[in-house]
Structures are given as C-alpha cells and as structure tokens.
C-alpha atoms as a PDB file:
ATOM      1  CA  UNK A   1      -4.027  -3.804   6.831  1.00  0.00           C
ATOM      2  CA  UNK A   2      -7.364  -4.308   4.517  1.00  0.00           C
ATOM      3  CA  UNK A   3      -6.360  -1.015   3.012  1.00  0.00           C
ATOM      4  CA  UNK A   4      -2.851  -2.124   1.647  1.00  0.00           C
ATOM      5  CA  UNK A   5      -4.539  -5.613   0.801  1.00  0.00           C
ATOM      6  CA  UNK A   6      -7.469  -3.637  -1.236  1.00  0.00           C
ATOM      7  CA  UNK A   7      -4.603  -1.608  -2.611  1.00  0.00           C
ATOM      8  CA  UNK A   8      -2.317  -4.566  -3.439  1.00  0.00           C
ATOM      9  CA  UNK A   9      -5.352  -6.415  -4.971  1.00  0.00           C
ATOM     10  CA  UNK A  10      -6.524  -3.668  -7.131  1.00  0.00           C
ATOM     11  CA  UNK A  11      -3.141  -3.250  -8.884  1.00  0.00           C
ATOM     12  CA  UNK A  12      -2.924  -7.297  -9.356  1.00  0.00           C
ATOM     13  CA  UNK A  13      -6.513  -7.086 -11.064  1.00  0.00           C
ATOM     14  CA  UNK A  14      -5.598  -4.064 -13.372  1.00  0.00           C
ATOM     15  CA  UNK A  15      -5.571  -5.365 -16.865  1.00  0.00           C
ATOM     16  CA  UNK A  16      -1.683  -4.815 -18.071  1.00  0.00           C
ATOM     17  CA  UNK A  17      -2.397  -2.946 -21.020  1.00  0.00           C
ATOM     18  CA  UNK A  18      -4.115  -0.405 -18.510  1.00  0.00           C
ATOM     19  CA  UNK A  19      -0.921   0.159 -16.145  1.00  0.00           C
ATOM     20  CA  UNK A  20       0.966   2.959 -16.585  1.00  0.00           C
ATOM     21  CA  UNK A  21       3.987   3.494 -14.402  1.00  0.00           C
ATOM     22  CA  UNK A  22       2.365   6.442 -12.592  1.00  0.00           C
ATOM     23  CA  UNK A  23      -0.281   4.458 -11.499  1.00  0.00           C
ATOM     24  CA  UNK A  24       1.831   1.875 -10.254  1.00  0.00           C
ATOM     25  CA  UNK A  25       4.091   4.588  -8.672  1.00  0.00           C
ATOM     26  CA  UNK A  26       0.871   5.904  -6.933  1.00  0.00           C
ATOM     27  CA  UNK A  27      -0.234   2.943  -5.547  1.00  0.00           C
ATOM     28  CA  UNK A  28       3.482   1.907  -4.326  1.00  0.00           C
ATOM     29  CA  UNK A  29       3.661   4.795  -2.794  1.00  0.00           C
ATOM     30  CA  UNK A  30       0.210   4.612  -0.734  1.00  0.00           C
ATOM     31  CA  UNK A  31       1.127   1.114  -0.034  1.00  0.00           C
ATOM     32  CA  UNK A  32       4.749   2.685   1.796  1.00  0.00           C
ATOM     33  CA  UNK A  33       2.719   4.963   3.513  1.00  0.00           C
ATOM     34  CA  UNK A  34       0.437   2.663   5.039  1.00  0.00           C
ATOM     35  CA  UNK A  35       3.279   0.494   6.127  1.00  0.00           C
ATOM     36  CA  UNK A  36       5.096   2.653   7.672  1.00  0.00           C
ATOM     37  CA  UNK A  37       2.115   3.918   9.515  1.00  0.00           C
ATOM     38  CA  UNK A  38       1.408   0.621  10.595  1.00  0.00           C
ATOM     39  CA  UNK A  39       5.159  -0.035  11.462  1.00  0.00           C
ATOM     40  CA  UNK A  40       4.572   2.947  13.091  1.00  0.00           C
ATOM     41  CA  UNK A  41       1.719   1.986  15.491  1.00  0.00           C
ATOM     42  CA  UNK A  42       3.220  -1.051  16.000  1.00  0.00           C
ATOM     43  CA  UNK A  43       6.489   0.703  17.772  1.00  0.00           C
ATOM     44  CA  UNK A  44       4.022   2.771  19.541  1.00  0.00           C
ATOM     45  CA  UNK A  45       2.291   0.451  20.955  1.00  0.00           C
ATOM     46  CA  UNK A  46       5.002  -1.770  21.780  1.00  0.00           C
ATOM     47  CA  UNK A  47       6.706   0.779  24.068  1.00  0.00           C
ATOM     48  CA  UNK A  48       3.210   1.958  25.819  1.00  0.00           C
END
C-alpha cells in the first residue's frame, strides 16, 4: 500500500512541464498492478 502511495505521490509532485504521457502511462500502470495484487491477496486471504 506505501508503494502505490509513493507511486501516487511522486506523479502528484512531478512538475507538469516534466510529464509526458509515457510516464504517466508507466506509473498508471504500476499503480494497476499493485492493486490488483493487493486485491489479489485480499481474496486470498479472505477464503484461507
């Protein structure tokens, strides 16, 4: 959960005229992933 808030933080703090869509794209995406691996632990560990 730090990760995606790290993540989530470091794209707020990027000065605009830095972002470029790939960037953005890249951190989106890492942001997914670590959702849905945390979705996924949740299910997991709901049904243990």
């Amino acid at each position: 959960m730090k990760k995606v808030v790290d993540l989530l933080e470091k794209l707020i703090n990027k000065n605009l005229k830095e972002k470029n869509s790939n960037e953005i794209q890249n951190l989106s995406k890492e942001i997914l992933d670590l959702n849905t691996l945390l979705n996924n632990n949740i299910l997991f560990l709901s049904y243990k």
